[in-house]
PDB file of N, CA and C in Angstrom:
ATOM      1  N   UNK A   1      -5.027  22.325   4.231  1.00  0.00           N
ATOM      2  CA  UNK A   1      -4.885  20.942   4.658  1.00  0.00           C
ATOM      3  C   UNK A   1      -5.400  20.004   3.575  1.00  0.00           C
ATOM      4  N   UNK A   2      -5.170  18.309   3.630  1.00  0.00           N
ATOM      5  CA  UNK A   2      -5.440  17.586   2.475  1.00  0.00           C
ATOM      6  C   UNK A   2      -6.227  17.580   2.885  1.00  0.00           C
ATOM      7  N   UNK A   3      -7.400  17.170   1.708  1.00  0.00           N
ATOM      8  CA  UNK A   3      -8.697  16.103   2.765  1.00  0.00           C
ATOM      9  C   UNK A   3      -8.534  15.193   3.177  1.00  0.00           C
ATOM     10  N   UNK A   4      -7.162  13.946   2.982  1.00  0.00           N
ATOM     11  CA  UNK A   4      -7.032  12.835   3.393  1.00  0.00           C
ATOM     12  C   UNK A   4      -5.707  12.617   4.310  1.00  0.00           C
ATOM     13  N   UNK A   5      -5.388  12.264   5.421  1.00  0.00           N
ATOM     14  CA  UNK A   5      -4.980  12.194   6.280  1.00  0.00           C
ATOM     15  C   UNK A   5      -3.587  10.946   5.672  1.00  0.00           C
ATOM     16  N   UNK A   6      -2.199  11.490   4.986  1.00  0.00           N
ATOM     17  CA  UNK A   6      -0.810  10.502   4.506  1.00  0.00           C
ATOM     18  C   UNK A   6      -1.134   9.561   5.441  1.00  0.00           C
ATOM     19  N   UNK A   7      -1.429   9.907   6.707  1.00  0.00           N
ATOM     20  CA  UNK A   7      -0.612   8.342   7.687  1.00  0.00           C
ATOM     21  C   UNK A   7      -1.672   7.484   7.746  1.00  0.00           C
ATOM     22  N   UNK A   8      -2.959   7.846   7.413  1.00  0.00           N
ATOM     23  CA  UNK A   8      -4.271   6.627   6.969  1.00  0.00           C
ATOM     24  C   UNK A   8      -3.601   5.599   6.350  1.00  0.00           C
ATOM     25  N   UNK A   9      -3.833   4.773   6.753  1.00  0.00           N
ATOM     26  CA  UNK A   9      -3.513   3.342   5.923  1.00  0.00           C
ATOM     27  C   UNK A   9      -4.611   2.143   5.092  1.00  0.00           C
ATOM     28  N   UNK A  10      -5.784   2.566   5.759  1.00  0.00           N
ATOM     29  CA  UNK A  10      -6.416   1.824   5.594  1.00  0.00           C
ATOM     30  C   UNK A  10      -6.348   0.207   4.983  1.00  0.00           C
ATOM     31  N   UNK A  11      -5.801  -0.170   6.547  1.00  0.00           N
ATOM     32  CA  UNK A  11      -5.043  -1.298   6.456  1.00  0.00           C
ATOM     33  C   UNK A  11      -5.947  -1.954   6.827  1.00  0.00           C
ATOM     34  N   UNK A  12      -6.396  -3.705   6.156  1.00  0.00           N
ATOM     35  CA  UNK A  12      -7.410  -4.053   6.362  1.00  0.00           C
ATOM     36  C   UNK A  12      -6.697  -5.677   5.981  1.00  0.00           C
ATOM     37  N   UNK A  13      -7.847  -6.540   5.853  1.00  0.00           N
ATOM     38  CA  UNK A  13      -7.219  -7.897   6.203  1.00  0.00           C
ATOM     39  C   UNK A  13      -7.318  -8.441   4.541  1.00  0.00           C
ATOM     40  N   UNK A  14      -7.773  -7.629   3.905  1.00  0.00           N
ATOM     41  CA  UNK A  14      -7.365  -7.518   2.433  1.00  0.00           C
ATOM     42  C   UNK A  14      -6.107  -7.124   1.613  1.00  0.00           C
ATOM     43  N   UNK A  15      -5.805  -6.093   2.598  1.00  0.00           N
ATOM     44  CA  UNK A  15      -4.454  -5.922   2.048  1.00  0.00           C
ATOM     45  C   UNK A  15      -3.472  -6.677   2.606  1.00  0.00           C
ATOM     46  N   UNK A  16      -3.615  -7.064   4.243  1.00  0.00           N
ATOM     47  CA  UNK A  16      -2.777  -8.736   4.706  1.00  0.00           C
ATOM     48  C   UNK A  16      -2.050  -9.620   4.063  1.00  0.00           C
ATOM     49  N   UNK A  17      -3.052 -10.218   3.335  1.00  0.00           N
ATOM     50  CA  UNK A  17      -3.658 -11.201   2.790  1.00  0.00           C
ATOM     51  C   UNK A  17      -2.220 -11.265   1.834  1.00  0.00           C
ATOM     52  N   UNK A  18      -2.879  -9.856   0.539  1.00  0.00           N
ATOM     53  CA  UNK A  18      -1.636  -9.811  -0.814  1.00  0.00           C
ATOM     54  C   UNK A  18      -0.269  -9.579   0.165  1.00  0.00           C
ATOM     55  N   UNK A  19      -0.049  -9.681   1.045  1.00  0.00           N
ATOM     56  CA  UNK A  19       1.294  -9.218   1.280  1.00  0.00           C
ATOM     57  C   UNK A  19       1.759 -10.905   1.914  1.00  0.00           C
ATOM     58  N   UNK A  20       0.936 -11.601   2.451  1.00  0.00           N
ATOM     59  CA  UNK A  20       1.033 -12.594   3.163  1.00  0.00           C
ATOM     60  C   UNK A  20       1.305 -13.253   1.959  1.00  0.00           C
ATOM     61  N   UNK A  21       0.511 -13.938   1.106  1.00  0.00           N
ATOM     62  CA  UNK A  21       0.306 -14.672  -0.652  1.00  0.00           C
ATOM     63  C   UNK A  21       1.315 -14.121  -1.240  1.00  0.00           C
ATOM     64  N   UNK A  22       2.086 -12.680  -1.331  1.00  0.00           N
ATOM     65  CA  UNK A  22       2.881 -12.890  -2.622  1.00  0.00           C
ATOM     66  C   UNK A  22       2.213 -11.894  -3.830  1.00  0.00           C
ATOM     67  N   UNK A  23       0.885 -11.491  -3.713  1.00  0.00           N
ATOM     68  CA  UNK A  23       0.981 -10.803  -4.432  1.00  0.00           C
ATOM     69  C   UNK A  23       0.596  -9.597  -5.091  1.00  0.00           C
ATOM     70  N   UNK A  24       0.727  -8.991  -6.256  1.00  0.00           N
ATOM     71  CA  UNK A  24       1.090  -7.145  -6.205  1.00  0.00           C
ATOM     72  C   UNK A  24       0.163  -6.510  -5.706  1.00  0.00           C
ATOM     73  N   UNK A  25       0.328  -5.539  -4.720  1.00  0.00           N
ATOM     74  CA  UNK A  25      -1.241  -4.898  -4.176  1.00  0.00           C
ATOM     75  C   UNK A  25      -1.260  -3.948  -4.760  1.00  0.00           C
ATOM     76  N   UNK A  26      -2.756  -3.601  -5.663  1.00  0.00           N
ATOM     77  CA  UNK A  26      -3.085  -2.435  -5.984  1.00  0.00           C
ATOM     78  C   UNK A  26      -4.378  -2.314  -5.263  1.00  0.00           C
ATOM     79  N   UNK A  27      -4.504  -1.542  -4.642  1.00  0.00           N
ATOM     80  CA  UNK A  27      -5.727  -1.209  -3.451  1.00  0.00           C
ATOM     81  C   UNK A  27      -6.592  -0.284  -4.058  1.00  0.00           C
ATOM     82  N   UNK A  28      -7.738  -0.553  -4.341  1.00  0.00           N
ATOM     83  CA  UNK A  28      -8.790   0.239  -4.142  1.00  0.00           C
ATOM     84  C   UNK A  28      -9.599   0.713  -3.250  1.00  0.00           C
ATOM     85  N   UNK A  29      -8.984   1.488  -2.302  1.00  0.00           N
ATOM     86  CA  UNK A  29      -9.453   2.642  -1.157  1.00  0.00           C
ATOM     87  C   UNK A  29      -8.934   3.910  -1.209  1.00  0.00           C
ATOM     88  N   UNK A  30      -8.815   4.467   0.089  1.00  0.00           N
ATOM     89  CA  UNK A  30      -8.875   5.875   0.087  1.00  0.00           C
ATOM     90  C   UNK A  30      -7.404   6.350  -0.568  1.00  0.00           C
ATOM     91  N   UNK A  31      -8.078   7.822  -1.344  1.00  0.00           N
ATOM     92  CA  UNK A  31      -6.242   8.705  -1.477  1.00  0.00           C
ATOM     93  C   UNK A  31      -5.372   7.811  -0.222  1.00  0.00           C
ATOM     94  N   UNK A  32      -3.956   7.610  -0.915  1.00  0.00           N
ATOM     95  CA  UNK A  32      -2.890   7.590  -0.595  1.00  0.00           C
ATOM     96  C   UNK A  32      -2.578   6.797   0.401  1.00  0.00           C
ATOM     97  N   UNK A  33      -3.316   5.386   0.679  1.00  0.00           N
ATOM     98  CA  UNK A  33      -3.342   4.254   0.964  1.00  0.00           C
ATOM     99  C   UNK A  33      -1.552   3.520   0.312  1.00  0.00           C
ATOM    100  N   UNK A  34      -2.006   3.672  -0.962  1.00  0.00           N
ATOM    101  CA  UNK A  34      -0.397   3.090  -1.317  1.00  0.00           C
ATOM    102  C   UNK A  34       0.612   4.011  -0.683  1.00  0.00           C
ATOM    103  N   UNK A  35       0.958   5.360  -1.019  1.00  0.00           N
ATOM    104  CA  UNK A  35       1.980   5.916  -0.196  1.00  0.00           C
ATOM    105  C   UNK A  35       2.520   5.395   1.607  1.00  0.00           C
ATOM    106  N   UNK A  36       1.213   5.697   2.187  1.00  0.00           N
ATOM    107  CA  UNK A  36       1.391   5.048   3.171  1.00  0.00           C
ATOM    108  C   UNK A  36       1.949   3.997   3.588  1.00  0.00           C
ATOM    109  N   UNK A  37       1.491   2.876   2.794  1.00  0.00           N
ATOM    110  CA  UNK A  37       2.138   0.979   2.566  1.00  0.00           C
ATOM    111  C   UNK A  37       3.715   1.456   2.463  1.00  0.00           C
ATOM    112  N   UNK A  38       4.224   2.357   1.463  1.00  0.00           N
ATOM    113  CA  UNK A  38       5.666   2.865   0.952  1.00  0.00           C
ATOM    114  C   UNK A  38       5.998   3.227   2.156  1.00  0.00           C
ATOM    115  N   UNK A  39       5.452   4.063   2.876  1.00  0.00           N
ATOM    116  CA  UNK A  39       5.943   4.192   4.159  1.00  0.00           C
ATOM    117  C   UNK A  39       6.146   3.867   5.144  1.00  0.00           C
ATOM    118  N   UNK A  40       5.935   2.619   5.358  1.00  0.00           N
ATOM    119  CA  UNK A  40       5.960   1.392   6.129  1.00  0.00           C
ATOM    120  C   UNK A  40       6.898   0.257   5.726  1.00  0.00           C
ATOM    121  N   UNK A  41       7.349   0.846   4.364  1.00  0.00           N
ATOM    122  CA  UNK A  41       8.591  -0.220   4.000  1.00  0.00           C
ATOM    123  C   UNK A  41       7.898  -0.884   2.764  1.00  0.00           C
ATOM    124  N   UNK A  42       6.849  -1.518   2.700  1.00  0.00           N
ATOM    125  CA  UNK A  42       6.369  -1.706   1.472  1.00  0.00           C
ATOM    126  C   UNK A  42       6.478  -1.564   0.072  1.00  0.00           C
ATOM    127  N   UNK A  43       6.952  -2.596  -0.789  1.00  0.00           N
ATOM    128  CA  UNK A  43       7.443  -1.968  -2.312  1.00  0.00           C
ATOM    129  C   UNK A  43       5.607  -2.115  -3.126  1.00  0.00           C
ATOM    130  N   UNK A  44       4.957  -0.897  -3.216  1.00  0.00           N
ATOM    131  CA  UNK A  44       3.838  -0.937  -3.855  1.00  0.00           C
ATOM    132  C   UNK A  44       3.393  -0.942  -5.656  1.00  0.00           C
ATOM    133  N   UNK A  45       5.419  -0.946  -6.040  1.00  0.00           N
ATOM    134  CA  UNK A  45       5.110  -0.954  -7.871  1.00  0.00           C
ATOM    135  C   UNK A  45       4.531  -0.120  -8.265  1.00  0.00           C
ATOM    136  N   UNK A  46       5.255   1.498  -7.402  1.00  0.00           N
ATOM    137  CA  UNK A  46       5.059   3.015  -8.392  1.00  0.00           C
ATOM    138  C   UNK A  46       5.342   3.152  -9.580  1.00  0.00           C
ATOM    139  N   UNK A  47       6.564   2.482 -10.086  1.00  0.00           N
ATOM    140  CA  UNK A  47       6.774   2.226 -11.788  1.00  0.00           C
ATOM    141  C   UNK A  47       6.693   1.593 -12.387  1.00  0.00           C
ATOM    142  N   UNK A  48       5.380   0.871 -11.912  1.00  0.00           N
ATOM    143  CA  UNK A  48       4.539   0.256 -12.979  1.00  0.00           C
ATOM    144  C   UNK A  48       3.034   1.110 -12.725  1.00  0.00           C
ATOM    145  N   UNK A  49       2.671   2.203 -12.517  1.00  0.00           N
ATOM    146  CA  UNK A  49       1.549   2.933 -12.071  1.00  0.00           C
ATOM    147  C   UNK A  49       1.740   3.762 -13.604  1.00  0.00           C
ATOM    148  N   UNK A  50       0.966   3.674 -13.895  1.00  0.00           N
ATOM    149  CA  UNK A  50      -0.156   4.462 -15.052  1.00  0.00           C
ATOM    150  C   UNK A  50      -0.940   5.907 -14.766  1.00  0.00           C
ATOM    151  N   UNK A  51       0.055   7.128 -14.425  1.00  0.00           N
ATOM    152  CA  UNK A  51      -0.232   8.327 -13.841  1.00  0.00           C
ATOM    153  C   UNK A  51      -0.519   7.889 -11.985  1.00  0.00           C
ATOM    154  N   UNK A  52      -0.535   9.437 -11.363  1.00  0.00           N
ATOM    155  CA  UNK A  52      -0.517   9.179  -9.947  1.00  0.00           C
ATOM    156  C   UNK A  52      -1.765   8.876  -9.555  1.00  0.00           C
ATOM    157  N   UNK A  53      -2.223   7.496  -9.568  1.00  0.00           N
ATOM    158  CA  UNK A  53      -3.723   7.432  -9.533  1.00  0.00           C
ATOM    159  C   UNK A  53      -3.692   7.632  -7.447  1.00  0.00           C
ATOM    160  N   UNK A  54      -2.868   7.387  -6.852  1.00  0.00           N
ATOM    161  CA  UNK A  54      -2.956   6.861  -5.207  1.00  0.00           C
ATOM    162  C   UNK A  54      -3.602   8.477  -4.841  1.00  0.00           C
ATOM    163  N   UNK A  55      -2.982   9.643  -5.446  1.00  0.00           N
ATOM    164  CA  UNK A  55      -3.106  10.818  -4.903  1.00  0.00           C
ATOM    165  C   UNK A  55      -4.623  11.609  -5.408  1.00  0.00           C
ATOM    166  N   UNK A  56      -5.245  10.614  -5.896  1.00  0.00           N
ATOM    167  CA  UNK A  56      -6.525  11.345  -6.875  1.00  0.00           C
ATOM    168  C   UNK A  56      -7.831  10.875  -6.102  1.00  0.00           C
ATOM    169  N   UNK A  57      -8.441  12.554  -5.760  1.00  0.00           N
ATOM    170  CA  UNK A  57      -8.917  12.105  -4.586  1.00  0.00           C
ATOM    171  C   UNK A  57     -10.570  12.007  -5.530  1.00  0.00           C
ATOM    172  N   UNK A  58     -10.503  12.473  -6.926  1.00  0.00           N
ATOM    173  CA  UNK A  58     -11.920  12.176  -7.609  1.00  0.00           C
ATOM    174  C   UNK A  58     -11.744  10.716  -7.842  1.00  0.00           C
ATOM    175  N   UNK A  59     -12.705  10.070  -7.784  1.00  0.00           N
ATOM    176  CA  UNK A  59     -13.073   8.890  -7.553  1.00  0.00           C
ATOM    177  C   UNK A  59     -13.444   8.341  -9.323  1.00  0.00           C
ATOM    178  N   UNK A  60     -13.661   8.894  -9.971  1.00  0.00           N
ATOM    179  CA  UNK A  60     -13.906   8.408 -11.438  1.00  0.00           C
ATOM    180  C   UNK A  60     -11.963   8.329 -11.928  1.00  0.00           C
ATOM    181  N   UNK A  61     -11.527   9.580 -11.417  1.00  0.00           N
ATOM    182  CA  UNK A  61     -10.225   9.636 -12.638  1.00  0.00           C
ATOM    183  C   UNK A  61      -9.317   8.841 -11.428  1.00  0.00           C
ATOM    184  N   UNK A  62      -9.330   8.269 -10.006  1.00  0.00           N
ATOM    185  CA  UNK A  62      -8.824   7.072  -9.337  1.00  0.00           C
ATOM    186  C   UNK A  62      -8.904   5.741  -9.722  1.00  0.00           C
ATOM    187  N   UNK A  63     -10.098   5.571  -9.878  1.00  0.00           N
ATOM    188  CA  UNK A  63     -10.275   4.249 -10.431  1.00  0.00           C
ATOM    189  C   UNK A  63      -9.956   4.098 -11.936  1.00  0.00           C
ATOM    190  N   UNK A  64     -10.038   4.956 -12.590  1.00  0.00           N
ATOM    191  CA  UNK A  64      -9.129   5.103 -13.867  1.00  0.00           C
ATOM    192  C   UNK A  64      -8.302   4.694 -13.963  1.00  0.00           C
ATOM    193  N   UNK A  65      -7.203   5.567 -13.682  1.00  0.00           N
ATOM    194  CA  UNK A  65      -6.069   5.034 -13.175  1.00  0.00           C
ATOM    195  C   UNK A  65      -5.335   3.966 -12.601  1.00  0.00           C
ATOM    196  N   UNK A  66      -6.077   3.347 -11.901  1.00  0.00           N
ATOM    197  CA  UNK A  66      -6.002   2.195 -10.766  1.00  0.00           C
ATOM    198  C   UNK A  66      -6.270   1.431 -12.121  1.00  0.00           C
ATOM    199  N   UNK A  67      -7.206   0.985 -12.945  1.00  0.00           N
ATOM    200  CA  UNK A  67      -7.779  -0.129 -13.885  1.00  0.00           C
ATOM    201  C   UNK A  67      -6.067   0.291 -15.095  1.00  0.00           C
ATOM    202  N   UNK A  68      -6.042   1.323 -15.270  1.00  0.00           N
ATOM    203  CA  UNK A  68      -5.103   1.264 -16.370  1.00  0.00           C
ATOM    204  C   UNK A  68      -3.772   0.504 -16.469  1.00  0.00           C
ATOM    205  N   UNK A  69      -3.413   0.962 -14.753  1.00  0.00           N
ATOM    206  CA  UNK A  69      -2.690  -0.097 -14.130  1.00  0.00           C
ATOM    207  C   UNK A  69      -2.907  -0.943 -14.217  1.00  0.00           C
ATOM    208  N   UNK A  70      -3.220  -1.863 -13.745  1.00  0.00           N
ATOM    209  CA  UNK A  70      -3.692  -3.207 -13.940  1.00  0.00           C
ATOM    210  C   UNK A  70      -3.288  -3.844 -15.124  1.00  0.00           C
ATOM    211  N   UNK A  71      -4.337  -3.048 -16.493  1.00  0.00           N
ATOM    212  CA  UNK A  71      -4.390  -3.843 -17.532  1.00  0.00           C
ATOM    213  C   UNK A  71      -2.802  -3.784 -18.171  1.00  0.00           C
ATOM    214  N   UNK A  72      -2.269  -2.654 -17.235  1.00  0.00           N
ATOM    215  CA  UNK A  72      -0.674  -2.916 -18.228  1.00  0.00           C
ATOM    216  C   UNK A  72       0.198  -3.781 -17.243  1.00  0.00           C
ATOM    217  N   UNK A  73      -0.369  -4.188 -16.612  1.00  0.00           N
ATOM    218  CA  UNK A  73       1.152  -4.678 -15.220  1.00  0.00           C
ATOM    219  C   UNK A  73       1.080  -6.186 -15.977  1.00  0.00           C
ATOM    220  N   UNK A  74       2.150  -6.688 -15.831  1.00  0.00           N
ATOM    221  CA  UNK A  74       2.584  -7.764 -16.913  1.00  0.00           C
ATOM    222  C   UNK A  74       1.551  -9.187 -16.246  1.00  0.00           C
ATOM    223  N   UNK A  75       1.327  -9.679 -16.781  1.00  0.00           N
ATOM    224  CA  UNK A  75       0.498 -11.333 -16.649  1.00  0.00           C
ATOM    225  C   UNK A  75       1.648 -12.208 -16.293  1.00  0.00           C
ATOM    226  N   UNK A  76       2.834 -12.147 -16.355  1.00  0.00           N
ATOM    227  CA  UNK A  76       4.103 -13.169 -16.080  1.00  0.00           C
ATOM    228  C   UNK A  76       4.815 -12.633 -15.273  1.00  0.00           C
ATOM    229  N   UNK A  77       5.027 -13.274 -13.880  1.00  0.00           N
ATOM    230  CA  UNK A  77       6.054 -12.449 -13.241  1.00  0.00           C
ATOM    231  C   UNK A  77       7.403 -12.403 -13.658  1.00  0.00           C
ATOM    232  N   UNK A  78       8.165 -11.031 -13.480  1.00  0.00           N
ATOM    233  CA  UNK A  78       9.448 -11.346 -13.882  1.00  0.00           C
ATOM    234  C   UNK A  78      10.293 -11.676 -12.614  1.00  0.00           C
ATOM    235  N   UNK A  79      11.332 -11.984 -12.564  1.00  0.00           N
ATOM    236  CA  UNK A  79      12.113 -11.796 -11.276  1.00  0.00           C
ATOM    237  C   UNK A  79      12.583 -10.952 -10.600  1.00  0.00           C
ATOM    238  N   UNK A  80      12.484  -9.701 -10.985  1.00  0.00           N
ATOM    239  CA  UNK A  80      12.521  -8.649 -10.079  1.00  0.00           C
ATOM    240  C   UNK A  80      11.167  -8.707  -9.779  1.00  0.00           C
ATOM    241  N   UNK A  81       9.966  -8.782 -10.165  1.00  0.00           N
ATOM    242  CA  UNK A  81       8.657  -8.822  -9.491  1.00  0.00           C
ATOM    243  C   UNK A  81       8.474  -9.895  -8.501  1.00  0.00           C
ATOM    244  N   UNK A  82       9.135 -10.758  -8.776  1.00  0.00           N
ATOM    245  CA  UNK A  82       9.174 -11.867  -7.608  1.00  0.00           C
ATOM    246  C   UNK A  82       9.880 -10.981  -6.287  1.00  0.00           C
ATOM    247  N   UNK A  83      10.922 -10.791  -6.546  1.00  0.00           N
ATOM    248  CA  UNK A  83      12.033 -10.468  -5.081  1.00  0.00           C
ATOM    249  C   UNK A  83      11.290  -9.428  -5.082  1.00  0.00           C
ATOM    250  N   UNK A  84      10.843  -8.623  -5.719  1.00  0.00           N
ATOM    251  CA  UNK A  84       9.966  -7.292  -4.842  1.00  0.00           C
ATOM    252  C   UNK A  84       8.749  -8.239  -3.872  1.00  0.00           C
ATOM    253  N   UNK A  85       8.318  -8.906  -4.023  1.00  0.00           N
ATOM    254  CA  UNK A  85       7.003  -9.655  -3.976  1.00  0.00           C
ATOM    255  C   UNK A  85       7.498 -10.445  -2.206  1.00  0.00           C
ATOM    256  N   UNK A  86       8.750 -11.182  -3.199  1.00  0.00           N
ATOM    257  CA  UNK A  86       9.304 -11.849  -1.450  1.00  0.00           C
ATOM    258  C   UNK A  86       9.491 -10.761  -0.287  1.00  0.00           C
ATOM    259  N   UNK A  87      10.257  -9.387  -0.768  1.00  0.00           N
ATOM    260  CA  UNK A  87      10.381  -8.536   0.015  1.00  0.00           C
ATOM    261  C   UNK A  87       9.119  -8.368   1.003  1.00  0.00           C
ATOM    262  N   UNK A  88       8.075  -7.589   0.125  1.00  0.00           N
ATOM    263  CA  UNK A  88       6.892  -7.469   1.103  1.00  0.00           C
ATOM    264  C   UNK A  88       6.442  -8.436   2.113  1.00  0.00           C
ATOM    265  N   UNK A  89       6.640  -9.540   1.760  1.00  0.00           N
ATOM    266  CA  UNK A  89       5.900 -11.076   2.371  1.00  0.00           C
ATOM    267  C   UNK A  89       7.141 -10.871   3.878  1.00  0.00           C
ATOM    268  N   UNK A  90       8.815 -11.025   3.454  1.00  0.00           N
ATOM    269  CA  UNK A  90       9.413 -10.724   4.750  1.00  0.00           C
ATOM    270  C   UNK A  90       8.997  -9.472   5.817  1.00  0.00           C
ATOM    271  N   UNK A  91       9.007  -9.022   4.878  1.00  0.00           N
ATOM    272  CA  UNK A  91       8.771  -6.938   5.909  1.00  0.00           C
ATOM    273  C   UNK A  91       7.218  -7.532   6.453  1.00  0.00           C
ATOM    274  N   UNK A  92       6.248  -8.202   5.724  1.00  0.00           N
ATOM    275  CA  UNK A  92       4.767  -8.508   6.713  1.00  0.00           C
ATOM    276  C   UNK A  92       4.961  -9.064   7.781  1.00  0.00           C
ATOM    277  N   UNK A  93       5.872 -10.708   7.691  1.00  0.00           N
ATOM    278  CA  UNK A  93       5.938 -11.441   8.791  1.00  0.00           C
ATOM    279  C   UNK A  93       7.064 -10.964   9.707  1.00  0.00           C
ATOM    280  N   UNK A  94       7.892 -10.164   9.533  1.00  0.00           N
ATOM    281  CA  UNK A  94       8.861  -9.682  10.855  1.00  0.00           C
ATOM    282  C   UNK A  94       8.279  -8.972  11.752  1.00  0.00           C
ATOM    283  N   UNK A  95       8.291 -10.038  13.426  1.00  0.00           N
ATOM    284  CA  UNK A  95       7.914  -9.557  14.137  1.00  0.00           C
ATOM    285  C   UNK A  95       8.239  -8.239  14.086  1.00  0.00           C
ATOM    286  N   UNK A  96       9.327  -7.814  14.442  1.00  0.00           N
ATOM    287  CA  UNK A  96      10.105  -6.447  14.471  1.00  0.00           C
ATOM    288  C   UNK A  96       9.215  -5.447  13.727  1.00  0.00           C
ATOM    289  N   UNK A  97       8.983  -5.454  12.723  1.00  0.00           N
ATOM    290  CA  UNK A  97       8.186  -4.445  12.157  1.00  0.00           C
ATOM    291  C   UNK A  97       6.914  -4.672  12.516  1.00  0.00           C
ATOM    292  N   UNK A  98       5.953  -5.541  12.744  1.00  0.00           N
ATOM    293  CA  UNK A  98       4.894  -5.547  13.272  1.00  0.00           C
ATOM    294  C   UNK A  98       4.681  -4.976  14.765  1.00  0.00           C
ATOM    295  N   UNK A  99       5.945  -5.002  15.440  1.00  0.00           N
ATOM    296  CA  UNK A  99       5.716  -4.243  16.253  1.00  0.00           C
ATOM    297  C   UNK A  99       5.901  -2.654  16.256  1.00  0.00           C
ATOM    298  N   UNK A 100       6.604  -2.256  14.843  1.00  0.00           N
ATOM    299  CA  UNK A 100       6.968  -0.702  15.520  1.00  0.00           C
ATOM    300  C   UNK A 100       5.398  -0.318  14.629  1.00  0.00           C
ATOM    301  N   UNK A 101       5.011  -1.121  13.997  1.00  0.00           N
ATOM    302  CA  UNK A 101       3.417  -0.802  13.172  1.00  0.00           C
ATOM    303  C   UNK A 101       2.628  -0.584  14.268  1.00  0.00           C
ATOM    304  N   UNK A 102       2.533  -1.352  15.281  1.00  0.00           N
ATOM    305  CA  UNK A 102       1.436  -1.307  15.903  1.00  0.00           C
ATOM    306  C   UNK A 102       2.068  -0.345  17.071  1.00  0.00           C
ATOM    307  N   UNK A 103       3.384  -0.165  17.529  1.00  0.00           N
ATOM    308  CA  UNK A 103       3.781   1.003  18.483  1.00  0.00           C
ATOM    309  C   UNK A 103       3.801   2.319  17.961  1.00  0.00           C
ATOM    310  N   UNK A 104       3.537   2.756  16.871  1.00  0.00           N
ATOM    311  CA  UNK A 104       3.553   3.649  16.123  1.00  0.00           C
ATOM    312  C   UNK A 104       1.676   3.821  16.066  1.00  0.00           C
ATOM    313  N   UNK A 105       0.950   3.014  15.726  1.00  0.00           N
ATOM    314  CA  UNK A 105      -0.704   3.264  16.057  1.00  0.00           C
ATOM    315  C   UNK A 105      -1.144   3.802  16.823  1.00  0.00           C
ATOM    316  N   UNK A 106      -0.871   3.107  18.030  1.00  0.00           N
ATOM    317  CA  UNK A 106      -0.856   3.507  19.643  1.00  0.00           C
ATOM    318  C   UNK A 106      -0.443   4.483  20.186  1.00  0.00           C
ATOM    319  N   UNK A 107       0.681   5.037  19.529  1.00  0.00           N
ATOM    320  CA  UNK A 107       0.974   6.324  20.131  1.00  0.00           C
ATOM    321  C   UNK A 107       0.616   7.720  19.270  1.00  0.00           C
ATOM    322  N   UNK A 108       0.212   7.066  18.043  1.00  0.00           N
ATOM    323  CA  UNK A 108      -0.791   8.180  17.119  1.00  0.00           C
ATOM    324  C   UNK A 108      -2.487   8.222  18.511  1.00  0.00           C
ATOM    325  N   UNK A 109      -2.594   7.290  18.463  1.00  0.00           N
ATOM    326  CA  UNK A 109      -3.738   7.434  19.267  1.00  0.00           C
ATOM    327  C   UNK A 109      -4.160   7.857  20.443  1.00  0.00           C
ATOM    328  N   UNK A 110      -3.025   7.418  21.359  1.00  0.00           N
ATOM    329  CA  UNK A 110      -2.826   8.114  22.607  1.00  0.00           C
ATOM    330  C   UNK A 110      -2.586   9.599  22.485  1.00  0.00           C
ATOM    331  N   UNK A 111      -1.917  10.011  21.550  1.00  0.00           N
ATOM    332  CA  UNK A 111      -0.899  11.597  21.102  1.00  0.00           C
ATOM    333  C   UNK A 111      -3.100  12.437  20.862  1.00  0.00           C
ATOM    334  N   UNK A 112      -3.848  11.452  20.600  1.00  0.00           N
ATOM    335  CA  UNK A 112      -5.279  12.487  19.682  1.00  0.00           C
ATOM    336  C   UNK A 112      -5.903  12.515  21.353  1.00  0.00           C
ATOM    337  N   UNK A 113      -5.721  11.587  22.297  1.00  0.00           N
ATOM    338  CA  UNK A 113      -6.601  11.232  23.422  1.00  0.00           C
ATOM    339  C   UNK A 113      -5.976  12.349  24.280  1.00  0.00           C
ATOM    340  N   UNK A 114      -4.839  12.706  24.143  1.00  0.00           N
ATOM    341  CA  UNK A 114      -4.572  13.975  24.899  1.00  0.00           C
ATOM    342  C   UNK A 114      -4.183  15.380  24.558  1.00  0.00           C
TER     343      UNK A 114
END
């Protein structure tokens, strides 16, 4: 088994926020936080990632990774970084998906309670 649980999201009002604003989330939390976001519809800018830092569950060569990113992801948006950018901001505010997010929680949770 992993040690970290794919469907964790560790979804928090930080990551909200960049999706609400517009802009690129690179998250510093647990393994595979970004995959997850991807799996929810989320465009998280895997090819602009600097090795698979999301899946690295050592914490020195994660944050590595995670910073390398960064320092290469461009300072100017281009326009495909924009419409990726608008994308996320629509997929946050549609009701529709906020609801199968949170009907999909609920029945992870109910599914552990019995």
């Amino acid at each position: 088994t992993k040690p970290y649980d794919m469907s964790y999201n560790d979804f928090s009002e930080k990551t909200c926020k960049g999706f609400v604003f517009g802009m690129p989330m690179f998250v510093n939390g647990l393994p595979y936080v970004h995959r997850a976001n991807e799996m929810l519809g989320f465009d998280m800018f895997r090819d602009y990632w600097k090795g698979p830092f999301d899946a690295q569950t050592d914490i020195d060569k994660r944050m590595n990774g995670l910073v390398d990113t960064l320092n290469d992801f461009p300072e100017s948006a281009t326009q495909d970084i924009v419409d990726r950018l608008r994308h996320n901001k629509r997929l946050f505010v549609s009701k529709k998906h906020l609801w199968e997010i949170q009907s999909d929680l609920y029945n992870k949770l109910l599914s552990k309670m019995s």
